[in-house]
PDB file of N, CA and C in Angstrom:
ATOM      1  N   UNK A   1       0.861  -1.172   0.000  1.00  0.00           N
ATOM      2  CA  UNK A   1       0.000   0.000   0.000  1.00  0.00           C
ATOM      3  C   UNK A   1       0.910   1.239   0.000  1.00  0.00           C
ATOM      4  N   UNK A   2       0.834   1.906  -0.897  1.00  0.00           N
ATOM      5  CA  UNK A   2       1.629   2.802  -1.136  1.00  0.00           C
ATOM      6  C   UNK A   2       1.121   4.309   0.112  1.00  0.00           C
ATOM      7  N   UNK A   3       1.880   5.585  -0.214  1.00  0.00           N
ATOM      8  CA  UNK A   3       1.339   6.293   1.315  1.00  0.00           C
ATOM      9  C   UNK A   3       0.893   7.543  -0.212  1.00  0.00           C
ATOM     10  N   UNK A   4      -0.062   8.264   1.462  1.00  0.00           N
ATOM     11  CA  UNK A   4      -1.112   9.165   0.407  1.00  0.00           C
ATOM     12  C   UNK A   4      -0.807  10.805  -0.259  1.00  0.00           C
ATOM     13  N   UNK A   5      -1.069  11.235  -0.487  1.00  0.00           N
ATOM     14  CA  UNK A   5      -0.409  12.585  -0.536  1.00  0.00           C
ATOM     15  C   UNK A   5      -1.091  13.193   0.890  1.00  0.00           C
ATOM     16  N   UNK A   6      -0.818  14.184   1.061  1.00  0.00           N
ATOM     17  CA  UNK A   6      -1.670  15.143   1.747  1.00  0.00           C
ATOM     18  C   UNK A   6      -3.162  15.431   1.604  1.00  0.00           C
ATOM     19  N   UNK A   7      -3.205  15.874   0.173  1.00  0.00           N
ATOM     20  CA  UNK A   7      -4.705  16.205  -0.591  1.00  0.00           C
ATOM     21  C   UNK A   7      -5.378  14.559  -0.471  1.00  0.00           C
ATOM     22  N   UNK A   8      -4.732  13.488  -1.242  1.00  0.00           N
ATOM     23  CA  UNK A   8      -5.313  12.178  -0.804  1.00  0.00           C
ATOM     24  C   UNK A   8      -6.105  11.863   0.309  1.00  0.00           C
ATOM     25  N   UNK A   9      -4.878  12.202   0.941  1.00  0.00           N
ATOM     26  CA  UNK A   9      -5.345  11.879   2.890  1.00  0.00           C
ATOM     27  C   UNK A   9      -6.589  12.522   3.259  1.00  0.00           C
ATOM     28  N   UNK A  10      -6.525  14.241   3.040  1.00  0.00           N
ATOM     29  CA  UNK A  10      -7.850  14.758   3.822  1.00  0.00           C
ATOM     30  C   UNK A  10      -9.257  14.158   2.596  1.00  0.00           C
ATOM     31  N   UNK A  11      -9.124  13.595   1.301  1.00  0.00           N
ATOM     32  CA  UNK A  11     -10.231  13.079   0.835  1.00  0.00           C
ATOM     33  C   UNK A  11     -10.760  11.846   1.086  1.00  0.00           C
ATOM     34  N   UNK A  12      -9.862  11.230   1.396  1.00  0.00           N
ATOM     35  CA  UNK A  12      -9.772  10.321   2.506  1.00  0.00           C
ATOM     36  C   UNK A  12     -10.640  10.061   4.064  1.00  0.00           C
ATOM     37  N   UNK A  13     -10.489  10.899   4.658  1.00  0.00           N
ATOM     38  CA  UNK A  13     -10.748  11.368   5.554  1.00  0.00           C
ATOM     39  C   UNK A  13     -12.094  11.173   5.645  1.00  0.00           C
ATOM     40  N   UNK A  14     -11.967  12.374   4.569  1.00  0.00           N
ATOM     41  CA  UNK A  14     -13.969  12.506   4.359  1.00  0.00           C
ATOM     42  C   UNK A  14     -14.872  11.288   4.181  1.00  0.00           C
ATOM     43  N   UNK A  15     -14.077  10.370   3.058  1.00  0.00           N
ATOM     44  CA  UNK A  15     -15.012   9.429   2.497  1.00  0.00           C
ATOM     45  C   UNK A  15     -14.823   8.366   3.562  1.00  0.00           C
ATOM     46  N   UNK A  16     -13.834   7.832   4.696  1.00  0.00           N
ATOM     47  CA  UNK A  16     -13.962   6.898   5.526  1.00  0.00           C
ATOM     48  C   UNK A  16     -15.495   7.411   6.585  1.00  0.00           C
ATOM     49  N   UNK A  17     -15.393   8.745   7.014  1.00  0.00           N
ATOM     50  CA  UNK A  17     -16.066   9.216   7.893  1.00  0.00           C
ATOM     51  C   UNK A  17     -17.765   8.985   6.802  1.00  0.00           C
ATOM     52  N   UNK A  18     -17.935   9.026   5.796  1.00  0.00           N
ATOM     53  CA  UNK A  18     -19.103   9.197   5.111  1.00  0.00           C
ATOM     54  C   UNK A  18     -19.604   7.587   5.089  1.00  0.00           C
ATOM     55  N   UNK A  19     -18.644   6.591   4.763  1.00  0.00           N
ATOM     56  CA  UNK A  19     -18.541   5.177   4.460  1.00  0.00           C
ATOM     57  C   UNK A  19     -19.024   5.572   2.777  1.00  0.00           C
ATOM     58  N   UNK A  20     -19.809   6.063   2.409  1.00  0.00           N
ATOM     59  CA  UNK A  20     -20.475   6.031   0.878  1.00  0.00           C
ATOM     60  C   UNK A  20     -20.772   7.514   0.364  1.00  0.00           C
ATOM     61  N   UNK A  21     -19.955   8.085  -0.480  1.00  0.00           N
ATOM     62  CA  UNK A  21     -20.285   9.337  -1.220  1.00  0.00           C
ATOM     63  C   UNK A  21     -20.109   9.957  -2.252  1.00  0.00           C
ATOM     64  N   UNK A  22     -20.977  11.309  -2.916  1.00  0.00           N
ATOM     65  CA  UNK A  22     -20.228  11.494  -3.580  1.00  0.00           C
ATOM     66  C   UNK A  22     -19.497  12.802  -3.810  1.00  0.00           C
ATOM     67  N   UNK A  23     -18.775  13.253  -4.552  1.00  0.00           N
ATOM     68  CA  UNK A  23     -17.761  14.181  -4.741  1.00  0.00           C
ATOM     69  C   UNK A  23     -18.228  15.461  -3.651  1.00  0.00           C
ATOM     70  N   UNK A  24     -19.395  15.778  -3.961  1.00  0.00           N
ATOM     71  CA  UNK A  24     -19.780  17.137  -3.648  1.00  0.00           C
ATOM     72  C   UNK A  24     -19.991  16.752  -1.812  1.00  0.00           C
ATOM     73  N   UNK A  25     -20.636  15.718  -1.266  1.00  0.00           N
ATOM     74  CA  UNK A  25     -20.500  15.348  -0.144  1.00  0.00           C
ATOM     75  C   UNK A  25     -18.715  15.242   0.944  1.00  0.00           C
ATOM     76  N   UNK A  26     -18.021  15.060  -0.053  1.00  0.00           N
ATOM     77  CA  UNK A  26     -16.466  15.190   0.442  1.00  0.00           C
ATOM     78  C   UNK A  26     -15.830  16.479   0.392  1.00  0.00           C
ATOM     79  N   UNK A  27     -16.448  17.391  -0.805  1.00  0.00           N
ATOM     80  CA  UNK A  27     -15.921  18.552  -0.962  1.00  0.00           C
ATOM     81  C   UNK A  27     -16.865  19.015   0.797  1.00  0.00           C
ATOM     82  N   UNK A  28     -18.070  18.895   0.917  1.00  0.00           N
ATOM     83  CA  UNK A  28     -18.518  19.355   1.917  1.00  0.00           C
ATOM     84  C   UNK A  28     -18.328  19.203   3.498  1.00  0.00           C
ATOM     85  N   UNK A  29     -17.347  17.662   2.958  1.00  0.00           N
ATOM     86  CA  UNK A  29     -16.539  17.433   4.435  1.00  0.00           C
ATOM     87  C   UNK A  29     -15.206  17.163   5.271  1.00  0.00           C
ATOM     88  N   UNK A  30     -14.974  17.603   4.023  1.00  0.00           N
ATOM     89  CA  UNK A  30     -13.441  18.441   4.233  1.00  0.00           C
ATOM     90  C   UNK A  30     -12.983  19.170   4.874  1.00  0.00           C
ATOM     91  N   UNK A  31     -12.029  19.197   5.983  1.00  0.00           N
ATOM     92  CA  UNK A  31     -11.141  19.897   6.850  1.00  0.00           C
ATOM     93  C   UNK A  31     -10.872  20.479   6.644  1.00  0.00           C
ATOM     94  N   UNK A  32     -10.559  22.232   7.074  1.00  0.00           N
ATOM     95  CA  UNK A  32      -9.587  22.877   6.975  1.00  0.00           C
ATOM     96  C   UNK A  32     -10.464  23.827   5.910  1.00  0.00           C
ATOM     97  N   UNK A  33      -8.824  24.151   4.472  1.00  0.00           N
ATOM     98  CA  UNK A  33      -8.981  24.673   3.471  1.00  0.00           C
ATOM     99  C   UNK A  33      -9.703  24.057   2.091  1.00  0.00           C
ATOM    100  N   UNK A  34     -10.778  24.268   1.890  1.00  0.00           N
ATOM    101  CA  UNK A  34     -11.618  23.616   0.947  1.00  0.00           C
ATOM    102  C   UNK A  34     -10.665  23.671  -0.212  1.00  0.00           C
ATOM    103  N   UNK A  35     -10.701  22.757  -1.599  1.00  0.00           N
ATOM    104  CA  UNK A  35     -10.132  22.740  -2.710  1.00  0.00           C
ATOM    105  C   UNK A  35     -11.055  22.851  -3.560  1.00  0.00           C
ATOM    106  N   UNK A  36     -10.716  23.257  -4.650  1.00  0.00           N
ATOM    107  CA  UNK A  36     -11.630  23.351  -6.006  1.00  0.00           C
ATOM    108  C   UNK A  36     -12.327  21.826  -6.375  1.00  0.00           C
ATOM    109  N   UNK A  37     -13.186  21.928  -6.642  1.00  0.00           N
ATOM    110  CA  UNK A  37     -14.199  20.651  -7.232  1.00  0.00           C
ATOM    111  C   UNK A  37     -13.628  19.699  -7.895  1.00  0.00           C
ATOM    112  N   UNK A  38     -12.763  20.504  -8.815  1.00  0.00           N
ATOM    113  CA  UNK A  38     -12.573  19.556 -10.185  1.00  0.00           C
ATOM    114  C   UNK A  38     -11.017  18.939  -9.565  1.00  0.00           C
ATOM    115  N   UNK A  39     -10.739  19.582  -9.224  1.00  0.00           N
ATOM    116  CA  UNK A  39      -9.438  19.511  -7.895  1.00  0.00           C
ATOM    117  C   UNK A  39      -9.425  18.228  -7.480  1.00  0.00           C
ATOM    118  N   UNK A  40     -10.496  17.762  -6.318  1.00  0.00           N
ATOM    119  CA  UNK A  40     -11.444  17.153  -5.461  1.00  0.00           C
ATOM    120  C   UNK A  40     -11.502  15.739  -6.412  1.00  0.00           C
ATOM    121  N   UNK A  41     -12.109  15.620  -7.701  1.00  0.00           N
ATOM    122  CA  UNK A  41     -12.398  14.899  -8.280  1.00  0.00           C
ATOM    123  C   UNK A  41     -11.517  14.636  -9.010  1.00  0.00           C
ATOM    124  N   UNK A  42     -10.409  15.081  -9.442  1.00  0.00           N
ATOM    125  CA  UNK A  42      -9.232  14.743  -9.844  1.00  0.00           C
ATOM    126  C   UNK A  42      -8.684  13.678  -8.979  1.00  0.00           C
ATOM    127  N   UNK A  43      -9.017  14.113  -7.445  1.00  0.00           N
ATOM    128  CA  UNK A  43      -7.791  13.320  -6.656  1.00  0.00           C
ATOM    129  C   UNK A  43      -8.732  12.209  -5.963  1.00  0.00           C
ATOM    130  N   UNK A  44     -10.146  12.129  -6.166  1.00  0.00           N
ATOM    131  CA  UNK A  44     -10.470  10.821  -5.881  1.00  0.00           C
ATOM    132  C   UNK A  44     -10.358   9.636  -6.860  1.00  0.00           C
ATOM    133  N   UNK A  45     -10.793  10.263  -8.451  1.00  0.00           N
ATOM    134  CA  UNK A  45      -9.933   9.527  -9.421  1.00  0.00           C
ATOM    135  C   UNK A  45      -8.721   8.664  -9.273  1.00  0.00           C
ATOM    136  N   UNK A  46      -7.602   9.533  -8.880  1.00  0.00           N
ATOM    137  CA  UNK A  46      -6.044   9.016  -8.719  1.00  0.00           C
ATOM    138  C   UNK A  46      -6.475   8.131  -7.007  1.00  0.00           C
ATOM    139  N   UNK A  47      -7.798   8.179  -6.286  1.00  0.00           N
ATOM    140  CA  UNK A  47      -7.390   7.014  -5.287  1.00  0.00           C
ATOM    141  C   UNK A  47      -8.178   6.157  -5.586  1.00  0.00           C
ATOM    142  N   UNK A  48      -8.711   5.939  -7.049  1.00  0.00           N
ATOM    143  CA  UNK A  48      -9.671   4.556  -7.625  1.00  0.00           C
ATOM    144  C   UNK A  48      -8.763   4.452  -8.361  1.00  0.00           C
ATOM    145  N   UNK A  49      -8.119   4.940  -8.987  1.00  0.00           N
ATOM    146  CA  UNK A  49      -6.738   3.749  -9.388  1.00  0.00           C
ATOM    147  C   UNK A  49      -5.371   3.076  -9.145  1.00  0.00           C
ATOM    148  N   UNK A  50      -5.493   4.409  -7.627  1.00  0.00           N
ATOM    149  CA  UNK A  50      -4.870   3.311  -6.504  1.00  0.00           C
ATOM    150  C   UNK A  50      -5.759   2.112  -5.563  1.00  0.00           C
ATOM    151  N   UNK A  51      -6.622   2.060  -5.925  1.00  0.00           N
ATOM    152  CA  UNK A  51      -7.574   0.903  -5.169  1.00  0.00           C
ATOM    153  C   UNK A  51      -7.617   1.120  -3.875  1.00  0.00           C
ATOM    154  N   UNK A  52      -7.690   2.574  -3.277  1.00  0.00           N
ATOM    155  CA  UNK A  52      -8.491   2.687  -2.352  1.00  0.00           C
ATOM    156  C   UNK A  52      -9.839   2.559  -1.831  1.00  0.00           C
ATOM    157  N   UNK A  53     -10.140   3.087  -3.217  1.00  0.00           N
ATOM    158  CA  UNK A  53     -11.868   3.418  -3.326  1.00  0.00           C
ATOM    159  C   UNK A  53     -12.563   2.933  -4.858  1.00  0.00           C
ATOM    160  N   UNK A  54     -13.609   2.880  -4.318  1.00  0.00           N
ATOM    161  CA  UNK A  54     -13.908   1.976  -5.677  1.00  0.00           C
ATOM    162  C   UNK A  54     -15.354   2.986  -6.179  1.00  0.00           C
ATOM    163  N   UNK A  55     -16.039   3.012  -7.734  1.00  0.00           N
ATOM    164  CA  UNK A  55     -17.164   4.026  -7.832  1.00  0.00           C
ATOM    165  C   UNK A  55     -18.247   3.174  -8.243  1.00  0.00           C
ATOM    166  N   UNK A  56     -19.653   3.604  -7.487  1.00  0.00           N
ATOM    167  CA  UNK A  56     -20.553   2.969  -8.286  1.00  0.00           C
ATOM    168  C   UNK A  56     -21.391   4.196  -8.881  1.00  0.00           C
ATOM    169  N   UNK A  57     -21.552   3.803 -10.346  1.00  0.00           N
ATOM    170  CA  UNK A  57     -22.545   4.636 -10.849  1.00  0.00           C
ATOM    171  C   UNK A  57     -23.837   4.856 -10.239  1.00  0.00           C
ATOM    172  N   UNK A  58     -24.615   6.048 -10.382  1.00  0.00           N
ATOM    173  CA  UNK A  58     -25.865   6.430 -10.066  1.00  0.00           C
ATOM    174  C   UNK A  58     -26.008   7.547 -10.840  1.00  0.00           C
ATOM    175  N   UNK A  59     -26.673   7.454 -12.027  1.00  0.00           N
ATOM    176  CA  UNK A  59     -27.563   8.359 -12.572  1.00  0.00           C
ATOM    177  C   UNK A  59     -26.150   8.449 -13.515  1.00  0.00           C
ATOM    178  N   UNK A  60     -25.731  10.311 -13.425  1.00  0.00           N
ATOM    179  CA  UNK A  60     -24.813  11.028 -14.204  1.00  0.00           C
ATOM    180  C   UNK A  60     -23.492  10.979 -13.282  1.00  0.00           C
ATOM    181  N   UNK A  61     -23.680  10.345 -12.045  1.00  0.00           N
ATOM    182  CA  UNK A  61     -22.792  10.587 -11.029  1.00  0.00           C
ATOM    183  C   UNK A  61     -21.874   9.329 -10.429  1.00  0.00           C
ATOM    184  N   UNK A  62     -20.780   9.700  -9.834  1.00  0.00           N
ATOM    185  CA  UNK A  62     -20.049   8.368  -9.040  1.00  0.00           C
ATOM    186  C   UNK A  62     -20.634   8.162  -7.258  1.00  0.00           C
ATOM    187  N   UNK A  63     -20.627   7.307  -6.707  1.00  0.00           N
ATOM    188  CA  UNK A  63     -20.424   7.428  -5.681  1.00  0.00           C
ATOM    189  C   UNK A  63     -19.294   6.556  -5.221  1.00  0.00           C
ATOM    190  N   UNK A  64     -18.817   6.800  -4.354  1.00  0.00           N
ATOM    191  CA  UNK A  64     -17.067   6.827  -3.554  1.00  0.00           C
ATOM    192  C   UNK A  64     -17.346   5.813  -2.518  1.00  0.00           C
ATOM    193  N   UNK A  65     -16.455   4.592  -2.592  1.00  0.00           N
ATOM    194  CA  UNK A  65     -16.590   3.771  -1.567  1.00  0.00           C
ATOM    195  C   UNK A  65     -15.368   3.443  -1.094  1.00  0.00           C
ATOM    196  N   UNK A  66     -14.838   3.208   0.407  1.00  0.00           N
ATOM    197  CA  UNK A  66     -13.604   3.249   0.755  1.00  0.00           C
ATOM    198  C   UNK A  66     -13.181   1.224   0.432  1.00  0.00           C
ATOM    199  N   UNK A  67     -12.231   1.349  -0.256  1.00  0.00           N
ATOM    200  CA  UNK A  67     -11.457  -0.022  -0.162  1.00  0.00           C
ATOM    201  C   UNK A  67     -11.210  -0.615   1.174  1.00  0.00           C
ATOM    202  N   UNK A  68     -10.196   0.208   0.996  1.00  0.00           N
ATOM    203  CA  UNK A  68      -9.491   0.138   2.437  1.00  0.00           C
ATOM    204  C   UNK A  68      -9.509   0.696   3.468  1.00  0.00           C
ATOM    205  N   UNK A  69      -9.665   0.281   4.750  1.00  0.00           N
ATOM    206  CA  UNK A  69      -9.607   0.715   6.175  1.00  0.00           C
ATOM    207  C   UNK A  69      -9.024   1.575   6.590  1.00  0.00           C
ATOM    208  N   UNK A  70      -9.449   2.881   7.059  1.00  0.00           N
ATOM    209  CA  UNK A  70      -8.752   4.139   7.948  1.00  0.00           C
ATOM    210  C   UNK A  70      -7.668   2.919   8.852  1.00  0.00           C
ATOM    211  N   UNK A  71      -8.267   1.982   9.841  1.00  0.00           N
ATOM    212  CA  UNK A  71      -7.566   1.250  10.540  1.00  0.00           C
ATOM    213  C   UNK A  71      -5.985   0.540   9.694  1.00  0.00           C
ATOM    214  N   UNK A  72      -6.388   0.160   8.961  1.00  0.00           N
ATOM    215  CA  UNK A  72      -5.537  -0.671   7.551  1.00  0.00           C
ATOM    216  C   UNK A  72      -4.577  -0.017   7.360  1.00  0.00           C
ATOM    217  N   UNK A  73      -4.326   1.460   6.977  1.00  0.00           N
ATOM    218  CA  UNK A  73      -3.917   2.843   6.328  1.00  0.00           C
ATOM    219  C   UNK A  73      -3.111   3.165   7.438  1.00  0.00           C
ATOM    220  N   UNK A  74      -3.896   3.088   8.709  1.00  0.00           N
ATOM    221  CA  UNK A  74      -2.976   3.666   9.627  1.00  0.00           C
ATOM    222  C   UNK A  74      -1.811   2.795  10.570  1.00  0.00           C
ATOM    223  N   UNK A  75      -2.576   1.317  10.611  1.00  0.00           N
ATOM    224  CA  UNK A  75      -1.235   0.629  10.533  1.00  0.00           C
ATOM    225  C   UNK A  75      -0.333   0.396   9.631  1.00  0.00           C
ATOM    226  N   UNK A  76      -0.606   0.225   8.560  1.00  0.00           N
ATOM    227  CA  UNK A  76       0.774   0.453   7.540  1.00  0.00           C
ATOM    228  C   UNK A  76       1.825   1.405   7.670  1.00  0.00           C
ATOM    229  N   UNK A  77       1.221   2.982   7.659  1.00  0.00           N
ATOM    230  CA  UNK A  77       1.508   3.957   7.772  1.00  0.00           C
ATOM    231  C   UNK A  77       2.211   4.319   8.316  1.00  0.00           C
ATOM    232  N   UNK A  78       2.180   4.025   9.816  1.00  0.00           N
ATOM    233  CA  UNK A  78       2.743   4.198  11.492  1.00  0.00           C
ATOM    234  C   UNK A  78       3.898   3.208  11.086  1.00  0.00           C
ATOM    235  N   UNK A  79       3.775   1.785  10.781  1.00  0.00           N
ATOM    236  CA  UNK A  79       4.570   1.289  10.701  1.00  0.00           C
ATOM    237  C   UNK A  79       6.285   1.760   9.996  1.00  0.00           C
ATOM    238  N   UNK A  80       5.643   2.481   8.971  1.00  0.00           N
ATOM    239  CA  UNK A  80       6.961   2.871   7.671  1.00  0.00           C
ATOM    240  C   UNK A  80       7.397   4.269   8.734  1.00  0.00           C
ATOM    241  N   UNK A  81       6.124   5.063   9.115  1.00  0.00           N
ATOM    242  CA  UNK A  81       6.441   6.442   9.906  1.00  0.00           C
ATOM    243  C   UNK A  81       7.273   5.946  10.981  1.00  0.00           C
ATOM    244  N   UNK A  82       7.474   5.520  11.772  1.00  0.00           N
ATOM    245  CA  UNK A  82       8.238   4.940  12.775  1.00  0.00           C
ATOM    246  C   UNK A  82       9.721   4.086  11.994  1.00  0.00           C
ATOM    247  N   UNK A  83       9.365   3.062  11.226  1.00  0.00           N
ATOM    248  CA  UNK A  83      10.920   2.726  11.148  1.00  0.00           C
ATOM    249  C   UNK A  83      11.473   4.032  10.191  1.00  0.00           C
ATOM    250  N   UNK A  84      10.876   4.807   9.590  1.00  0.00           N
ATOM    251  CA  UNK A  84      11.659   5.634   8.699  1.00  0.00           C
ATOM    252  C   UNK A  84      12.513   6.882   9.680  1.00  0.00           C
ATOM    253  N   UNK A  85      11.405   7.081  10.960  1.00  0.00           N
ATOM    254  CA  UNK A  85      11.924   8.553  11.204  1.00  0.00           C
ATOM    255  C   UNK A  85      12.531   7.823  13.125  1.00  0.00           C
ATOM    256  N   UNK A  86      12.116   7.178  13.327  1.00  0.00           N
ATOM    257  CA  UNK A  86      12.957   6.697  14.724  1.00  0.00           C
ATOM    258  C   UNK A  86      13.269   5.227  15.287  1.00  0.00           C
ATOM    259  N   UNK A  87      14.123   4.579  13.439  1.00  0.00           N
ATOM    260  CA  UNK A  87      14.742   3.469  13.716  1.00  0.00           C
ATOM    261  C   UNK A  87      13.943   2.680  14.481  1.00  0.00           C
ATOM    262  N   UNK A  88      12.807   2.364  13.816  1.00  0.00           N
ATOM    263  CA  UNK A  88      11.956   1.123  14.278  1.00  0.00           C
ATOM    264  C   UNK A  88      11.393   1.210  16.102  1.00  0.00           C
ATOM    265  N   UNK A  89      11.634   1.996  16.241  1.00  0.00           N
ATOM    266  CA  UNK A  89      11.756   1.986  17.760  1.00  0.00           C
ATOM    267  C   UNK A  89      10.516   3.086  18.316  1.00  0.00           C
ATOM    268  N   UNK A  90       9.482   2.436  18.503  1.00  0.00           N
ATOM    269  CA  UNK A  90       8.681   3.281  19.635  1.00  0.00           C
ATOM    270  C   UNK A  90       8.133   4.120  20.751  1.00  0.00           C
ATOM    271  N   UNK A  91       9.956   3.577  21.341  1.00  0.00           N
ATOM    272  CA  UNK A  91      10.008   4.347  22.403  1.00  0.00           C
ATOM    273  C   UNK A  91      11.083   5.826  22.297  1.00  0.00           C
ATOM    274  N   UNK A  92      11.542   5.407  21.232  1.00  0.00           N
ATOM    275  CA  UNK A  92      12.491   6.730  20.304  1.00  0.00           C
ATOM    276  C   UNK A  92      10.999   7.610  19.858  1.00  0.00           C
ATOM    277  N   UNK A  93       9.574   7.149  19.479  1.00  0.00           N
ATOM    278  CA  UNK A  93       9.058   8.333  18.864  1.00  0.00           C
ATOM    279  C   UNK A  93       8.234   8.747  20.395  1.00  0.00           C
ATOM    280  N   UNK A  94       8.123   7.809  21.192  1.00  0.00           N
ATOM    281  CA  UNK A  94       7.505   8.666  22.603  1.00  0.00           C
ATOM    282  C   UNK A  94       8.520   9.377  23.206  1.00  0.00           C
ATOM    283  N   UNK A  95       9.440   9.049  23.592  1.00  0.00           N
ATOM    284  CA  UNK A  95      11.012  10.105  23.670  1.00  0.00           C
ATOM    285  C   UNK A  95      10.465  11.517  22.987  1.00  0.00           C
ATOM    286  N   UNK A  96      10.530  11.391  21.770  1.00  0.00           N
ATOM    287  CA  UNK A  96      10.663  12.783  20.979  1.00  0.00           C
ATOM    288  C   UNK A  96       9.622  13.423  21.243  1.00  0.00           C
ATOM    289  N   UNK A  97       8.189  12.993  21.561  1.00  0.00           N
ATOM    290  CA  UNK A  97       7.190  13.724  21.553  1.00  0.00           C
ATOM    291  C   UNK A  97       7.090  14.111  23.168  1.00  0.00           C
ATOM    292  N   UNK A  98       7.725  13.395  24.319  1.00  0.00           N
ATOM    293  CA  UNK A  98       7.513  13.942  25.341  1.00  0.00           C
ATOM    294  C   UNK A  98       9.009  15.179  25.676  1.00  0.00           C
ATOM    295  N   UNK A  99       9.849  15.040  24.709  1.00  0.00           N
ATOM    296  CA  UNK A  99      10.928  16.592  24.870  1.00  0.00           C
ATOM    297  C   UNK A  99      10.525  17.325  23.910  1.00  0.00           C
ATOM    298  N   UNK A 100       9.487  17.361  22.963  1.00  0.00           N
ATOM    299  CA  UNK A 100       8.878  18.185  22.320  1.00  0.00           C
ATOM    300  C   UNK A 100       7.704  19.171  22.663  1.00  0.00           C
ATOM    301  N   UNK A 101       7.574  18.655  24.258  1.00  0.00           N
ATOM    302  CA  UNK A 101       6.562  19.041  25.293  1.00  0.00           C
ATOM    303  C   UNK A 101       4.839  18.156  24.370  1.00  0.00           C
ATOM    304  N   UNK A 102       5.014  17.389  23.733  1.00  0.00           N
ATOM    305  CA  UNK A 102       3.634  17.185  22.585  1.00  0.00           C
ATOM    306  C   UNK A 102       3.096  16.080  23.908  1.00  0.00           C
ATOM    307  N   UNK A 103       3.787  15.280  24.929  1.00  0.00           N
ATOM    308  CA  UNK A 103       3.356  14.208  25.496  1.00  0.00           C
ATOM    309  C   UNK A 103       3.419  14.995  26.823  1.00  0.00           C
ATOM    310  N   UNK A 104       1.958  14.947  27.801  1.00  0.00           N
ATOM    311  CA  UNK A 104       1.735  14.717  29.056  1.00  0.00           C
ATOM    312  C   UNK A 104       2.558  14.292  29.683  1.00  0.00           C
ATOM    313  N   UNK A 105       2.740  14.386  31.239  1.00  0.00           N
ATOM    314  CA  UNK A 105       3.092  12.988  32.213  1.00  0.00           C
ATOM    315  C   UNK A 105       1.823  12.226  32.456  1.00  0.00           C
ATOM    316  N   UNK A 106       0.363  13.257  32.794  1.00  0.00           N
ATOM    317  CA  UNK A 106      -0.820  12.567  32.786  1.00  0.00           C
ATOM    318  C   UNK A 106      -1.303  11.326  31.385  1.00  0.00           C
ATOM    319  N   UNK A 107      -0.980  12.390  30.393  1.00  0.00           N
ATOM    320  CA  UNK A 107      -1.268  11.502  28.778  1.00  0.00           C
ATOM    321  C   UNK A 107      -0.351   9.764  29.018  1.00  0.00           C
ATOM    322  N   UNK A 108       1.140  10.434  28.985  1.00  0.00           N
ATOM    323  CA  UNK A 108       1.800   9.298  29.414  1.00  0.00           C
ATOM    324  C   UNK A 108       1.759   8.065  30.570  1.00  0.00           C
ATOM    325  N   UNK A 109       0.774   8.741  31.933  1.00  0.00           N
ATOM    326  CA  UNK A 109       0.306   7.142  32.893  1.00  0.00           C
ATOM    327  C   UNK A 109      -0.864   7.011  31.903  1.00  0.00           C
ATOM    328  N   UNK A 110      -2.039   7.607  31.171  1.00  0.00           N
ATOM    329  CA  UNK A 110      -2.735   6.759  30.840  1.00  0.00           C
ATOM    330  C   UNK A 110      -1.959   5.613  29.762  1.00  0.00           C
ATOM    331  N   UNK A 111      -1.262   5.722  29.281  1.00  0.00           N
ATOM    332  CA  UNK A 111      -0.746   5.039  28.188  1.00  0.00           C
ATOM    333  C   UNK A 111      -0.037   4.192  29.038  1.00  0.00           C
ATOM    334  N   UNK A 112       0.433   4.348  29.620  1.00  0.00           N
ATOM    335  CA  UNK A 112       0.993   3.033  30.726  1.00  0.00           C
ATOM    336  C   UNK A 112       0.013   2.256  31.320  1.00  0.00           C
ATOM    337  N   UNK A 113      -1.196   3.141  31.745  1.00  0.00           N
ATOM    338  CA  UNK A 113      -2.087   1.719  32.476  1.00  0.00           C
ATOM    339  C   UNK A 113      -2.949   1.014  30.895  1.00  0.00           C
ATOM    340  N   UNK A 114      -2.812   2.019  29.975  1.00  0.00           N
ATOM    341  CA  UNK A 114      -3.180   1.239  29.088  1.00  0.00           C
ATOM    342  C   UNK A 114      -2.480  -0.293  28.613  1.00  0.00           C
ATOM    343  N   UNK A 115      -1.273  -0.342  28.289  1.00  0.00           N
ATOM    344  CA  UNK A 115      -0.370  -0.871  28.344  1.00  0.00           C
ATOM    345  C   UNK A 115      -0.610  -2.288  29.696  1.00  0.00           C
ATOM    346  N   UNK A 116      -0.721  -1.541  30.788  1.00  0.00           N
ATOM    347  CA  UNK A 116      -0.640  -2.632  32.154  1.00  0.00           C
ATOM    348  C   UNK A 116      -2.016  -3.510  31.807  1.00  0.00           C
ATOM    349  N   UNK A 117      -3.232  -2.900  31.163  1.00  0.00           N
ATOM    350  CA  UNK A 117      -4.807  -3.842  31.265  1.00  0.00           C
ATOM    351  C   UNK A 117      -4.470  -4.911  30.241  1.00  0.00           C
ATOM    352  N   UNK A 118      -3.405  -4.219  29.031  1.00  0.00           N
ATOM    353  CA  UNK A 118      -3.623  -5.075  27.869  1.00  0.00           C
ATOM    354  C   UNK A 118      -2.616  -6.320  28.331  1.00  0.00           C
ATOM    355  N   UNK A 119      -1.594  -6.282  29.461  1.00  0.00           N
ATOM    356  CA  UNK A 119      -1.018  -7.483  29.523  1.00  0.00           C
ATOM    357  C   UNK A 119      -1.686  -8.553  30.483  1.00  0.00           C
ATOM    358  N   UNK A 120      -2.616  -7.467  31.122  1.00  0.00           N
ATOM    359  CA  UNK A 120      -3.571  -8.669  32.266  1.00  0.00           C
ATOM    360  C   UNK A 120      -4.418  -9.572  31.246  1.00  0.00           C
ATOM    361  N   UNK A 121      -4.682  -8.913  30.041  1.00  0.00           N
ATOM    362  CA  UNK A 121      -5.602  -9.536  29.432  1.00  0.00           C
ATOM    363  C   UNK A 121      -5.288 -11.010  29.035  1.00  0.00           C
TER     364      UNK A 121
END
């Protein structure tokens, strides 16, 4: 699974959160800075022939269905993001984010008792 652009990602976004849509429904639920239409539909195009999303006709129109899993996407993702930027190592990217001030000490015990339930399990 290859990784998304930026523009990909937030169309993305939209159509996981929608499960089924079409263009003008993603342009409408889009984050941030809206993009031009044809823009929009350009770049869901380029993620049906990456086999993200697949179209079913209706009428004059497509509707947008997600292939693949937000969940799917984001483990892959994390995976390459982590060995690419802190040598495979997890505790190298919690390191960086807690001297980056980005991590709690509170954020960080929940993530520890998180951690402690999942080994009782």
């Amino acid at each position: 699974m290859e990784k998304l652009t930026a523009q990909e990602e937030q169309a993305m976004q939209a159509i996981w959160n929608l499960k089924a849509c079409f263009v003008k429904e993603i342009l409408d639920n889009i984050k941030g800075e809206k993009m031009p239409y044809t823009t929009l539909a350009s770049t869901v195009k380029n993620l049906e022939k990456k086999g993200f999303v697949k179209s079913v006709k209706y009428a004059n129109a497509n509707r947008y269905e997600p292939l693949i899993s937000e969940e799917d996407y984001k483990e892959t993702f994390m995976h390459s993001f982590v060995g690419d930027y802190f040598k495979n190592s997890y505790k190298e990217m919690v390191t960086f984010f807690v001297k980056e001030e980005k991590l709690s000490a509170s954020e960080l015990e929940e993530i520890m008792q998180m951690i402690k339930e999942n080994k009782s399990k």
